[in-house]
PDB file of N, CA and C in Angstrom:
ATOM      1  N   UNK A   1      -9.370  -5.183 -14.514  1.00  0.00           N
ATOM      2  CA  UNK A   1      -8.929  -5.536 -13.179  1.00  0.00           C
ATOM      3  C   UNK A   1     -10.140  -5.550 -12.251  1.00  0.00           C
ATOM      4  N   UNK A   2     -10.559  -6.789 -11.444  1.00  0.00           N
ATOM      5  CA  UNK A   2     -11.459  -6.762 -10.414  1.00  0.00           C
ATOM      6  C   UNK A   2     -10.865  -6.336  -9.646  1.00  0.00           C
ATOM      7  N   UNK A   3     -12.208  -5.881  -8.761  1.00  0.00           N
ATOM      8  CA  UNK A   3     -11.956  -5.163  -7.542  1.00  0.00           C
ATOM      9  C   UNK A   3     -12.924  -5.409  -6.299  1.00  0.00           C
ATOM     10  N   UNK A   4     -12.303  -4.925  -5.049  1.00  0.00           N
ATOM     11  CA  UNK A   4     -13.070  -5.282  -4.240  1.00  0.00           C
ATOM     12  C   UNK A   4     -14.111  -3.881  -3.426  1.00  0.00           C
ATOM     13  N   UNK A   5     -15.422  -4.142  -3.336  1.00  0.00           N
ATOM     14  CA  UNK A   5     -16.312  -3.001  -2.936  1.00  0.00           C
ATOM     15  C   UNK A   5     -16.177  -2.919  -1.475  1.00  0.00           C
ATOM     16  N   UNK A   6     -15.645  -3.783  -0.538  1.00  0.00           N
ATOM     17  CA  UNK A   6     -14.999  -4.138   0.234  1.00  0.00           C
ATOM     18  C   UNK A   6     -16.604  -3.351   1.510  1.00  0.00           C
ATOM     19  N   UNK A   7     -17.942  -3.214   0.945  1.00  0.00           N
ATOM     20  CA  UNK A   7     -19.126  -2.856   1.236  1.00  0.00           C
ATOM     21  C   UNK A   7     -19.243  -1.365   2.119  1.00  0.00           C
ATOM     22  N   UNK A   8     -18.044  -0.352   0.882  1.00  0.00           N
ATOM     23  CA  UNK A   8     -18.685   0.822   1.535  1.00  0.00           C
ATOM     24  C   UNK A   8     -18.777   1.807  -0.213  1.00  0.00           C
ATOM     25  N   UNK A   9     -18.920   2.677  -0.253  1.00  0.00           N
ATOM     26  CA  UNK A   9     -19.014   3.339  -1.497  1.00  0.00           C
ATOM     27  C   UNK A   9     -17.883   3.796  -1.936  1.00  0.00           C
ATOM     28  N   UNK A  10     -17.933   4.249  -3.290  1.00  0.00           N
ATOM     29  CA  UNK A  10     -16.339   4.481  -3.870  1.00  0.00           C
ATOM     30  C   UNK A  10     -15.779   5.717  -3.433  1.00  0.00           C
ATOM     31  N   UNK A  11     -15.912   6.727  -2.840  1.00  0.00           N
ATOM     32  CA  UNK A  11     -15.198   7.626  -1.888  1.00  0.00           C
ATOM     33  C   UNK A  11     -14.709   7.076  -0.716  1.00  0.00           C
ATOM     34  N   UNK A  12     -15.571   6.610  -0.092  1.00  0.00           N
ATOM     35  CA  UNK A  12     -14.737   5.919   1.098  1.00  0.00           C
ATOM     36  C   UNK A  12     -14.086   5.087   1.323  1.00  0.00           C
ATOM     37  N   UNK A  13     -14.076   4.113  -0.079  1.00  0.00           N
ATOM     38  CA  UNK A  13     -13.134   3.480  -0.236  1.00  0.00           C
ATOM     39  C   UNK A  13     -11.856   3.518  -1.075  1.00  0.00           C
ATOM     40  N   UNK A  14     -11.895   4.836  -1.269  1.00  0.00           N
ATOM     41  CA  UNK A  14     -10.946   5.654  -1.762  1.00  0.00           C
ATOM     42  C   UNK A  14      -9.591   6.013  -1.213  1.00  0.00           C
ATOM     43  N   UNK A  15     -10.568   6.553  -0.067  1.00  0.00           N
ATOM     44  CA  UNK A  15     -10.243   7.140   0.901  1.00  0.00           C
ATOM     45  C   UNK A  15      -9.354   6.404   1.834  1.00  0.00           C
ATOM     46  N   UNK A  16     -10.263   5.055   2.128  1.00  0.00           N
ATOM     47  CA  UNK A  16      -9.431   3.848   2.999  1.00  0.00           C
ATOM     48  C   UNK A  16      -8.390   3.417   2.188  1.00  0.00           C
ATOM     49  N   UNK A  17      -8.542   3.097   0.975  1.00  0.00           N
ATOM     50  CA  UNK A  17      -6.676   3.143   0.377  1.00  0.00           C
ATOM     51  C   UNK A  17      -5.895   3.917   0.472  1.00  0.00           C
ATOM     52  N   UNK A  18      -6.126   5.085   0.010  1.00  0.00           N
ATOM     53  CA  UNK A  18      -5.166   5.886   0.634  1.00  0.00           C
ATOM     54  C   UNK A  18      -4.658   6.240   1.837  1.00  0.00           C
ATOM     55  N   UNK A  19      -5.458   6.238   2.592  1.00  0.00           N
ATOM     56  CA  UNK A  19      -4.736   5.806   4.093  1.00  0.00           C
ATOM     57  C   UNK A  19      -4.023   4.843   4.616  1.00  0.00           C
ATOM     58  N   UNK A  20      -4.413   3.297   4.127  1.00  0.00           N
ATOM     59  CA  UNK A  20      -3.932   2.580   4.529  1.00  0.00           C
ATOM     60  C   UNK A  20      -2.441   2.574   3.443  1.00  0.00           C
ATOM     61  N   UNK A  21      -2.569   2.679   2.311  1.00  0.00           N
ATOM     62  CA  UNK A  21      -1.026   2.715   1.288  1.00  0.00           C
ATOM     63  C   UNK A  21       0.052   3.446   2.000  1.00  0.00           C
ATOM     64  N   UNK A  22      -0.579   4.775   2.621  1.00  0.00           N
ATOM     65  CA  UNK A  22       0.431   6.176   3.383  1.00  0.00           C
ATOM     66  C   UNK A  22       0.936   5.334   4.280  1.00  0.00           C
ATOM     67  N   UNK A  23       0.216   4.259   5.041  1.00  0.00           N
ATOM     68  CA  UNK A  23       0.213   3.809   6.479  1.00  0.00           C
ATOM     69  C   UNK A  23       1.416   2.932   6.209  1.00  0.00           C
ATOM     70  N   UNK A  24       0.984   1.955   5.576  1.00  0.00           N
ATOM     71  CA  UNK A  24       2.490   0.996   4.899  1.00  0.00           C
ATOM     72  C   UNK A  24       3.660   1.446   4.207  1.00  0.00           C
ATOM     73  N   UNK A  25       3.566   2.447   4.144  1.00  0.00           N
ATOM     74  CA  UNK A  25       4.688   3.255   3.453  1.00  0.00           C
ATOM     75  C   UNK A  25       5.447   3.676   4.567  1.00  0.00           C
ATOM     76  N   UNK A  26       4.621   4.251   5.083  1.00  0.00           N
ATOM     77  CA  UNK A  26       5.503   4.880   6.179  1.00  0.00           C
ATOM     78  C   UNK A  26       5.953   4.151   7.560  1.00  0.00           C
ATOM     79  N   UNK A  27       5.399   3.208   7.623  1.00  0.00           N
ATOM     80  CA  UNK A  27       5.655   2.223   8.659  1.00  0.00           C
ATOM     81  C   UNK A  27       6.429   1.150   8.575  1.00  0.00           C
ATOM     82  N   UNK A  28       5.982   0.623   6.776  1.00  0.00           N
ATOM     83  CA  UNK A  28       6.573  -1.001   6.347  1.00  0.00           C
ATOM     84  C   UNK A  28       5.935  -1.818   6.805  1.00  0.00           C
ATOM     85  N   UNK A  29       4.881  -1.858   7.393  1.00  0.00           N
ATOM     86  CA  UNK A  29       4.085  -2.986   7.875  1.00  0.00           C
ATOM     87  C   UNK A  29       2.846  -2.399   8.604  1.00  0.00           C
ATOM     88  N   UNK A  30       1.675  -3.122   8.135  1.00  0.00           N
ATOM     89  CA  UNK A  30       0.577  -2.963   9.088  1.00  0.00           C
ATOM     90  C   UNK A  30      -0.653  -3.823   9.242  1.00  0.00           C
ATOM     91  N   UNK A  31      -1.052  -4.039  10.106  1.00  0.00           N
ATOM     92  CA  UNK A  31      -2.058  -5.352  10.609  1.00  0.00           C
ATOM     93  C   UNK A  31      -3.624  -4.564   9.698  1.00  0.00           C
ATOM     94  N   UNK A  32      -4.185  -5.646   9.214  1.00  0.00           N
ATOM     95  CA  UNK A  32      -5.779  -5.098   8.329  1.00  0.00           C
ATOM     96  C   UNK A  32      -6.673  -6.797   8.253  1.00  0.00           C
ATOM     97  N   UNK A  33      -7.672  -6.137   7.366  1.00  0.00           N
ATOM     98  CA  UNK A  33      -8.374  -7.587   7.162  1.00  0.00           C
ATOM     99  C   UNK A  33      -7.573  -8.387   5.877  1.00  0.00           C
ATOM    100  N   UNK A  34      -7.927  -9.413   5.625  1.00  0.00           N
ATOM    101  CA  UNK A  34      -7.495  -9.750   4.639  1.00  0.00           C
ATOM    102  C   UNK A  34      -7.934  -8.874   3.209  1.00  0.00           C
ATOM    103  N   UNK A  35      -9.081  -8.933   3.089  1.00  0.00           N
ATOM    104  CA  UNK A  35      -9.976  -8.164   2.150  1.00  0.00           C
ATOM    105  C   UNK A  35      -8.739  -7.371   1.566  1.00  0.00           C
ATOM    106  N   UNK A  36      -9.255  -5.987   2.555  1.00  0.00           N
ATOM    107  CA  UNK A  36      -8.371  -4.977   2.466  1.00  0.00           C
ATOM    108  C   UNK A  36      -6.594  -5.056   1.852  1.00  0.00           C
ATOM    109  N   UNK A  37      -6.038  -6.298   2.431  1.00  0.00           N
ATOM    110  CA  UNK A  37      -4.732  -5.959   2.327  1.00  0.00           C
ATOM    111  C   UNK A  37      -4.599  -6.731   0.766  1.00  0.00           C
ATOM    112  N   UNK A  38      -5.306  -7.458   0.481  1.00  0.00           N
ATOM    113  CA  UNK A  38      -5.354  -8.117  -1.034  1.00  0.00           C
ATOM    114  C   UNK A  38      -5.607  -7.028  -1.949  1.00  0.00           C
ATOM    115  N   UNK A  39      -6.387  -5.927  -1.905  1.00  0.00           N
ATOM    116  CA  UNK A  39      -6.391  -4.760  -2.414  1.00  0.00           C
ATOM    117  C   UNK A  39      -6.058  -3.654  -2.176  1.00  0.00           C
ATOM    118  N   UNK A  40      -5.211  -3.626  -0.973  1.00  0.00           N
ATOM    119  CA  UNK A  40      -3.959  -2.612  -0.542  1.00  0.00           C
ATOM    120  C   UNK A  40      -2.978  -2.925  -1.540  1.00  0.00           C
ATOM    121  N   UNK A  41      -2.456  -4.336  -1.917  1.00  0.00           N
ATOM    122  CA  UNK A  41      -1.327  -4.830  -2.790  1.00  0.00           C
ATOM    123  C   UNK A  41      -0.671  -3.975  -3.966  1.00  0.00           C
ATOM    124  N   UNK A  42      -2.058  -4.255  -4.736  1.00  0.00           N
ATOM    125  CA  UNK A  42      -2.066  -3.354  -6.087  1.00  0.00           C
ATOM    126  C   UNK A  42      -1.970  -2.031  -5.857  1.00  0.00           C
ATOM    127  N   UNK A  43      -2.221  -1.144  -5.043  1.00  0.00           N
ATOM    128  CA  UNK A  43      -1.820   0.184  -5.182  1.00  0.00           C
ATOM    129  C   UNK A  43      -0.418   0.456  -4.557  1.00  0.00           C
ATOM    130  N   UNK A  44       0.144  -0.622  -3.398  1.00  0.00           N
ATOM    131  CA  UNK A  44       1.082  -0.339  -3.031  1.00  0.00           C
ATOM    132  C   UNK A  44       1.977  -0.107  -4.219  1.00  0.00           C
ATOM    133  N   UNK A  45       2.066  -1.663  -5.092  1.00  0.00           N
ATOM    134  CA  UNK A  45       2.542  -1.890  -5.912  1.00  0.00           C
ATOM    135  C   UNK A  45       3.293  -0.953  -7.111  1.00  0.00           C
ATOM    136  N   UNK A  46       1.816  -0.248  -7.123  1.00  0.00           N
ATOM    137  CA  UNK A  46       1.637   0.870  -8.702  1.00  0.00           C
ATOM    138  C   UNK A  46       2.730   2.011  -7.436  1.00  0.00           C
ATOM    139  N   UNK A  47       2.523   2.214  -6.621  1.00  0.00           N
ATOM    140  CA  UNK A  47       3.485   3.751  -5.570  1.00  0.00           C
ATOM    141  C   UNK A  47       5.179   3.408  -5.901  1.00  0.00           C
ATOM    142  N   UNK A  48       5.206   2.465  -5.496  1.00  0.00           N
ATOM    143  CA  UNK A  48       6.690   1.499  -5.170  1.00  0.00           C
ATOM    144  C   UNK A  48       7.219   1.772  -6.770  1.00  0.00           C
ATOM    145  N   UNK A  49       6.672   1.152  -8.023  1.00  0.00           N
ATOM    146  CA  UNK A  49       6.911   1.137  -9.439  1.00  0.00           C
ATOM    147  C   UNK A  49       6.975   2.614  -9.911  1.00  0.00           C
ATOM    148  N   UNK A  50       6.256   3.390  -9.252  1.00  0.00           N
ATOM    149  CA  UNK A  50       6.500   5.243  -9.630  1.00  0.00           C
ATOM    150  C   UNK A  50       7.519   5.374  -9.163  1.00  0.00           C
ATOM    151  N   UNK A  51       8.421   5.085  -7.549  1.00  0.00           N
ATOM    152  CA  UNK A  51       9.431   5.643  -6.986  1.00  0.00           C
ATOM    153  C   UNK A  51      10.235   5.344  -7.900  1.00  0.00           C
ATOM    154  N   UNK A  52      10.305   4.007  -8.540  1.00  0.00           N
ATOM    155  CA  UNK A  52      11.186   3.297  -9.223  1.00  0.00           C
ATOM    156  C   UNK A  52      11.445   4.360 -10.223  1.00  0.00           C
ATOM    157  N   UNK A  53      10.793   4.548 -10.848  1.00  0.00           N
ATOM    158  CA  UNK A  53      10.934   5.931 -12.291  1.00  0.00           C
ATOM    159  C   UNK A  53      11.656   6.982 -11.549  1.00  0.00           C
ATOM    160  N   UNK A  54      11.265   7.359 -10.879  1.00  0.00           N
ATOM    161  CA  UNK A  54      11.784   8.642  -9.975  1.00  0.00           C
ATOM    162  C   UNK A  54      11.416   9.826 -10.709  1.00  0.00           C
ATOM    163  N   UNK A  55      11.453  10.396 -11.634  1.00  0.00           N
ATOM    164  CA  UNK A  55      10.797  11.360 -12.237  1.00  0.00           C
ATOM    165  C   UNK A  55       9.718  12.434 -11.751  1.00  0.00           C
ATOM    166  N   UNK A  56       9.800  13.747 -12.244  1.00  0.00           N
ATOM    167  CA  UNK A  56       8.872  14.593 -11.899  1.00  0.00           C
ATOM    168  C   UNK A  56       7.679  14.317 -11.930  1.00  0.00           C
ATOM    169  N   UNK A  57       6.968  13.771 -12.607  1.00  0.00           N
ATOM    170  CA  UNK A  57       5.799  13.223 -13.041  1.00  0.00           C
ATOM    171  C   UNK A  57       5.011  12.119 -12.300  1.00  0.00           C
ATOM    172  N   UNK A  58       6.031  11.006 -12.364  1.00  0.00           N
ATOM    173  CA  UNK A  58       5.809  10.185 -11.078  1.00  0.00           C
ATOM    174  C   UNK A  58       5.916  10.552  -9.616  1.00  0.00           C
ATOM    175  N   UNK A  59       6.714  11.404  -9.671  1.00  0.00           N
ATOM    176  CA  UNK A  59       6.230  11.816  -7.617  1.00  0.00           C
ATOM    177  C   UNK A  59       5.093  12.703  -7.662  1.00  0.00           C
ATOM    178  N   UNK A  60       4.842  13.675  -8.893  1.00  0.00           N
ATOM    179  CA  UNK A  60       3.762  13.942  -8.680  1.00  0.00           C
ATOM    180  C   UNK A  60       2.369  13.279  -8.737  1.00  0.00           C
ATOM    181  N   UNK A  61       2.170  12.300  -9.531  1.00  0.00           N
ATOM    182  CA  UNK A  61       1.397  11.120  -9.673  1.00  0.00           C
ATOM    183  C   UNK A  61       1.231  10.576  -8.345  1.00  0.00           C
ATOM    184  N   UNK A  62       2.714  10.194  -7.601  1.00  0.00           N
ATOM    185  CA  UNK A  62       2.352   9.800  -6.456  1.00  0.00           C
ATOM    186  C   UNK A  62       2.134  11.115  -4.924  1.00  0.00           C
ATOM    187  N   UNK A  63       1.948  11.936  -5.172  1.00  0.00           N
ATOM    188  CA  UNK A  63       2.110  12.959  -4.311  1.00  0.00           C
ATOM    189  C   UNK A  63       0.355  13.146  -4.187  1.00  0.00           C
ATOM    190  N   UNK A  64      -0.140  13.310  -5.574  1.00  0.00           N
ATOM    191  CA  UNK A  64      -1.677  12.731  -5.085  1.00  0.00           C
ATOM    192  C   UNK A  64      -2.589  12.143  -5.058  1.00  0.00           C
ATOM    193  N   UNK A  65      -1.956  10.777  -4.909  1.00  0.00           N
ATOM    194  CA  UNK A  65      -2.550   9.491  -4.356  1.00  0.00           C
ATOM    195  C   UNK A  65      -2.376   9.912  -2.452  1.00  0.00           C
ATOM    196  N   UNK A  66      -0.874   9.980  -2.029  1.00  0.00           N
ATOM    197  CA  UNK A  66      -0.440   9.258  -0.880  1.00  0.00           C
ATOM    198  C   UNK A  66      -0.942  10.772  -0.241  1.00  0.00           C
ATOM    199  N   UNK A  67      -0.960  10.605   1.026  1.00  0.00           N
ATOM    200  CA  UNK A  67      -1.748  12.045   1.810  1.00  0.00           C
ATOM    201  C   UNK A  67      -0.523  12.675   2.933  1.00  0.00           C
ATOM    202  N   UNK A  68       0.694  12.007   2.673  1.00  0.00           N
ATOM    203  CA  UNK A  68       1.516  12.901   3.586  1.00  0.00           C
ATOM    204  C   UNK A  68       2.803  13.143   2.780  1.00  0.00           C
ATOM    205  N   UNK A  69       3.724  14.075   2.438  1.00  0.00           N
ATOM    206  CA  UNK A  69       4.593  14.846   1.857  1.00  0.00           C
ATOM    207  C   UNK A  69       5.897  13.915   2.184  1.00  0.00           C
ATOM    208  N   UNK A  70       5.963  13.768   3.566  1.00  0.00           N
ATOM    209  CA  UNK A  70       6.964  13.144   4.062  1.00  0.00           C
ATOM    210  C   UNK A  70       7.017  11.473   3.955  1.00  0.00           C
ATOM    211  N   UNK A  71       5.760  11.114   3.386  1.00  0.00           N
ATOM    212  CA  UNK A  71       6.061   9.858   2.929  1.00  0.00           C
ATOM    213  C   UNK A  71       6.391   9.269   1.368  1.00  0.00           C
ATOM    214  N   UNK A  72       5.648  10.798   1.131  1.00  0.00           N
ATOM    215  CA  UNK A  72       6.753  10.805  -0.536  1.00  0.00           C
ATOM    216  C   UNK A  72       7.645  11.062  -0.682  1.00  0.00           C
ATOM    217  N   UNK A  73       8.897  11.771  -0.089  1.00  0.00           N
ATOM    218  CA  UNK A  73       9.732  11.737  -0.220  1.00  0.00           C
ATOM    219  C   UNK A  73      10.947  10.634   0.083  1.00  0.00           C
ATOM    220  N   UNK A  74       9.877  10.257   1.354  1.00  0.00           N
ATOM    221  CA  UNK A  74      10.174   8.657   1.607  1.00  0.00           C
ATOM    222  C   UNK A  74      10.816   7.894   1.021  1.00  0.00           C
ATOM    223  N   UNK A  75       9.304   7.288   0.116  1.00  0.00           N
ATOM    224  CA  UNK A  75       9.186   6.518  -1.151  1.00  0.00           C
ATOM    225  C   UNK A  75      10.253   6.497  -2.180  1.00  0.00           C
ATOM    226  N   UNK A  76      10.520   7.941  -2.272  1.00  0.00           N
ATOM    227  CA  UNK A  76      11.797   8.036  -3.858  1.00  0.00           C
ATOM    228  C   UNK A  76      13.055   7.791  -3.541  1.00  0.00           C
ATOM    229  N   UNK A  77      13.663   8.474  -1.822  1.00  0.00           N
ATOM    230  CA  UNK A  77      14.545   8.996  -1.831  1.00  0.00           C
ATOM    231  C   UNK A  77      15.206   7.043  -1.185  1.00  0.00           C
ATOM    232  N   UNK A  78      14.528   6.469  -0.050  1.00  0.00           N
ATOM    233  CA  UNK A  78      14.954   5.581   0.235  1.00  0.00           C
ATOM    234  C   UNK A  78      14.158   4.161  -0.165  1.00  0.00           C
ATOM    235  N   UNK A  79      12.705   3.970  -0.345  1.00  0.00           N
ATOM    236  CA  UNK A  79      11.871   2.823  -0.826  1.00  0.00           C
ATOM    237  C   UNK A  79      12.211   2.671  -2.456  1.00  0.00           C
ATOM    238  N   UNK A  80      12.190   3.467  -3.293  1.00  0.00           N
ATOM    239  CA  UNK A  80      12.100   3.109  -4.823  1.00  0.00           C
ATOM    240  C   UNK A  80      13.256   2.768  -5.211  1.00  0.00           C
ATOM    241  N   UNK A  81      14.813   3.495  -4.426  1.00  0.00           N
ATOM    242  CA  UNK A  81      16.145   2.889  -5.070  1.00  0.00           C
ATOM    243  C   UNK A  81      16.369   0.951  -4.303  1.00  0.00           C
ATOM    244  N   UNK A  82      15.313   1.230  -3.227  1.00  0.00           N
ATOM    245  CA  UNK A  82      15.765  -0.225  -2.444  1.00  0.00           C
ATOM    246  C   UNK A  82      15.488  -1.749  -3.365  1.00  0.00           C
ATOM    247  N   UNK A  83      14.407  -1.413  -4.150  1.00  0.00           N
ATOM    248  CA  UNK A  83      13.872  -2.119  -5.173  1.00  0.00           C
ATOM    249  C   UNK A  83      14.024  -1.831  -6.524  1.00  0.00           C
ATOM    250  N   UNK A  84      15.508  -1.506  -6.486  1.00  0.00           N
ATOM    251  CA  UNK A  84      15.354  -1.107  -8.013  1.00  0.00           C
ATOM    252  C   UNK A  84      15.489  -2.063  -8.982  1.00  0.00           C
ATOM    253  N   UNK A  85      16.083  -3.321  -8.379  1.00  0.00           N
ATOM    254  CA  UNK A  85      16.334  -4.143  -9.536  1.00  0.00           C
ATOM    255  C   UNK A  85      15.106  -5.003  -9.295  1.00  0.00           C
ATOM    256  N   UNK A  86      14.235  -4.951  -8.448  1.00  0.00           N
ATOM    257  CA  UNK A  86      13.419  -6.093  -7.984  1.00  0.00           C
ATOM    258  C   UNK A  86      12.370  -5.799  -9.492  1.00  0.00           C
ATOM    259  N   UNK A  87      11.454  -6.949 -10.035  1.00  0.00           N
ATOM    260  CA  UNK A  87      10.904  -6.851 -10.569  1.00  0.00           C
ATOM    261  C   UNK A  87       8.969  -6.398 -10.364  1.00  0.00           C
ATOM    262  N   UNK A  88       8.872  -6.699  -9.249  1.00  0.00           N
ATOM    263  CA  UNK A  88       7.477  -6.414  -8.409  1.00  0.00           C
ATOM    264  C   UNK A  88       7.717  -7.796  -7.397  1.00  0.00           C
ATOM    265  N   UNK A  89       6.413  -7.611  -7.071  1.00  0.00           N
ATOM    266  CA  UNK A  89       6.114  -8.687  -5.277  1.00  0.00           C
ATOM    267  C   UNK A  89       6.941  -7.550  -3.955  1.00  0.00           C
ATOM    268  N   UNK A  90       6.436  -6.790  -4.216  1.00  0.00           N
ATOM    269  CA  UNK A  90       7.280  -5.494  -2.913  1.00  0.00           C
ATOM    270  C   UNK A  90       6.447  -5.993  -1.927  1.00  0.00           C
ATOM    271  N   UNK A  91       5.328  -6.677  -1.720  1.00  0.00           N
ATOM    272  CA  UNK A  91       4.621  -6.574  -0.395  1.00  0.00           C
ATOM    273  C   UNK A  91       4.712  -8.254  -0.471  1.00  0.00           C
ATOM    274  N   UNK A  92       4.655  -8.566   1.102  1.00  0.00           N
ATOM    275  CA  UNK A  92       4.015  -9.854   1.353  1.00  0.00           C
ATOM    276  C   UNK A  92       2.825  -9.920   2.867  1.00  0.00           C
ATOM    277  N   UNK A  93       1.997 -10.730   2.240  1.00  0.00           N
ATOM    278  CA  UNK A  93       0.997 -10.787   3.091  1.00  0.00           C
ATOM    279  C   UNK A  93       1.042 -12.232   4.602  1.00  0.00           C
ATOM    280  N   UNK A  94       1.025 -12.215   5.679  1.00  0.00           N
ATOM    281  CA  UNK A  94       0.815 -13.197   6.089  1.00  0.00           C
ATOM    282  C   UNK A  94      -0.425 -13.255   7.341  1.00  0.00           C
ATOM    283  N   UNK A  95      -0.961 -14.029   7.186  1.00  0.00           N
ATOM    284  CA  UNK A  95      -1.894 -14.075   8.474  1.00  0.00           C
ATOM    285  C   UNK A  95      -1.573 -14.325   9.517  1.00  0.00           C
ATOM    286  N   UNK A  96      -2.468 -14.201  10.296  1.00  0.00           N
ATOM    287  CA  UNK A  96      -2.544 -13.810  12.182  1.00  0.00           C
ATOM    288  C   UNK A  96      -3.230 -14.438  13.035  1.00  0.00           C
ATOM    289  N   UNK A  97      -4.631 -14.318  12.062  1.00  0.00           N
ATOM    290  CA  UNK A  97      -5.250 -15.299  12.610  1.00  0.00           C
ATOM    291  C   UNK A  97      -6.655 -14.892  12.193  1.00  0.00           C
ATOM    292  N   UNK A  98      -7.929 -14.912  13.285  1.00  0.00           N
ATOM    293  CA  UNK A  98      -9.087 -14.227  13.300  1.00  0.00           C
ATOM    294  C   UNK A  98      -9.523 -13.112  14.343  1.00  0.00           C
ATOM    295  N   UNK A  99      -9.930 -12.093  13.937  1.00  0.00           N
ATOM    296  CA  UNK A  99     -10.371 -10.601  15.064  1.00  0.00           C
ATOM    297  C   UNK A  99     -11.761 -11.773  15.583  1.00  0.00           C
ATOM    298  N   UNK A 100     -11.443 -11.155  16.942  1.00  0.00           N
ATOM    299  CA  UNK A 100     -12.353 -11.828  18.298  1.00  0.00           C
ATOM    300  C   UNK A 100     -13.927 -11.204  17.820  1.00  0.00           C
ATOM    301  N   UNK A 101     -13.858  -9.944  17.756  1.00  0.00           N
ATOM    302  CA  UNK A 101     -15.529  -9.669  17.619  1.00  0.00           C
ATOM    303  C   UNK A 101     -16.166 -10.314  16.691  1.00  0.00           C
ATOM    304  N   UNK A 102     -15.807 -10.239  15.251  1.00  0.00           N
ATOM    305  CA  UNK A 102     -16.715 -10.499  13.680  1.00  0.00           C
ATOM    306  C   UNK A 102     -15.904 -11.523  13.295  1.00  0.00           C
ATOM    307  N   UNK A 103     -14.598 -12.354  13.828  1.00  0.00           N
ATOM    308  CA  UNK A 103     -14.146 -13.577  12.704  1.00  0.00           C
ATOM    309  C   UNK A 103     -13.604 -12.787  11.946  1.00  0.00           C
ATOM    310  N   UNK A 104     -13.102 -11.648  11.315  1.00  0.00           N
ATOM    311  CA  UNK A 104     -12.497 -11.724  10.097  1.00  0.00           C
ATOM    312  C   UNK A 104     -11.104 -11.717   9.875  1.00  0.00           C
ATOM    313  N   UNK A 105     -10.439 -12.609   8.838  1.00  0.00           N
ATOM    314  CA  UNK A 105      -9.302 -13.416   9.159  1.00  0.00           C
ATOM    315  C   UNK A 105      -8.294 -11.568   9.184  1.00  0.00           C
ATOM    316  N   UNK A 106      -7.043 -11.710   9.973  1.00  0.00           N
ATOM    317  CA  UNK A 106      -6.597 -10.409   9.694  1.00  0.00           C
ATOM    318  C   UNK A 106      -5.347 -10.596   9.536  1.00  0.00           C
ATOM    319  N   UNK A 107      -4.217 -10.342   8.569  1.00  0.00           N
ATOM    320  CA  UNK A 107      -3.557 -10.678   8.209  1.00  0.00           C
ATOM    321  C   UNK A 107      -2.192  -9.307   8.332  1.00  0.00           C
ATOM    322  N   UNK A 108      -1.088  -9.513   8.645  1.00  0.00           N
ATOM    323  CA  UNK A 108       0.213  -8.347   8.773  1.00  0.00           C
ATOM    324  C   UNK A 108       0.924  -8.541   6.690  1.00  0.00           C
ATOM    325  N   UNK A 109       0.348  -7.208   6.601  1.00  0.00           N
ATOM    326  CA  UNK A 109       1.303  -6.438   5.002  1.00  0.00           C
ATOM    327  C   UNK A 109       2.051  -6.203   5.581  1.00  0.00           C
ATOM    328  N   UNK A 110       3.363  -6.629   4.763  1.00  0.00           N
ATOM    329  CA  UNK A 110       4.653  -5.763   4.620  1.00  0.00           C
ATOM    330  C   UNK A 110       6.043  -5.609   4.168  1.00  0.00           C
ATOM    331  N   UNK A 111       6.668  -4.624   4.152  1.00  0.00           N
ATOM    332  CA  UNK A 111       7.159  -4.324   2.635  1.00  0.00           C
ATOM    333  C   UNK A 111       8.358  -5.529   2.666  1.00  0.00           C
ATOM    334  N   UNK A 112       8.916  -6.452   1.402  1.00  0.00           N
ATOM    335  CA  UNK A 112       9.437  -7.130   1.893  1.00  0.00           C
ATOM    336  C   UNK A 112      11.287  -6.759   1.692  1.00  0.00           C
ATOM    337  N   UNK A 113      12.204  -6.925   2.394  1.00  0.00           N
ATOM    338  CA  UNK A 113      13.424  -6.566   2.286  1.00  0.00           C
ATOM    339  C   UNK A 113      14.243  -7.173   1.176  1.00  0.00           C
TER     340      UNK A 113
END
């Protein structure tokens, strides 16, 4: 699987997934670069497919990835049964446009109903 270095090092971009995954989880939607939200996808993805299992194992799997308690419980109790029959594509991406300072196109994730 490629990936994107998205030009900071692999802790901090660790780090920025996991924040931003917690962020869409718990919100259902949130404005980013494109970059980012093309590789927000795949981890959302893999969180959403654990709730789906529901299992001890999988919330713990997902308990430390995601950085807040209350968004795992979230995830199992109301996000993973909502998609249970869905097969994947939980997120959709659409653009916005371009951020005024640097141009970079920025696009709204979010979870789709």
């Amino acid at each position: 699987m490629a990936y994107r270095k998205l030009g900071i090092n692999m802790a901090r971009r660790k780090a920025l997934l996991r924040n931003i995954v917690t962020s869409l989880l718990k919100h259902g939607k949130i404005e980013t670069t494109e970059a980012k939200a093309k590789e927000l996808n795949a981890f959302a993805e893999k969180m959403i497919t654990l709730a789906k299992k529901g299992d001890l194992a999988a919330k713990r799997q997902a308990m430390s990835f995601l950085l807040d308690e209350s968004v795992v419980i979230q995830l199992f109790d109301q996000i993973g049964p909502k998609y249970a029959d869905r097969q994947g594509g939980y997120t959709r991406i659409i653009r916005t446009g371009f951020r005024r300072g640097d141009a970079a196109e920025m696009v709204l994730v979010e979870l789709v109903d």
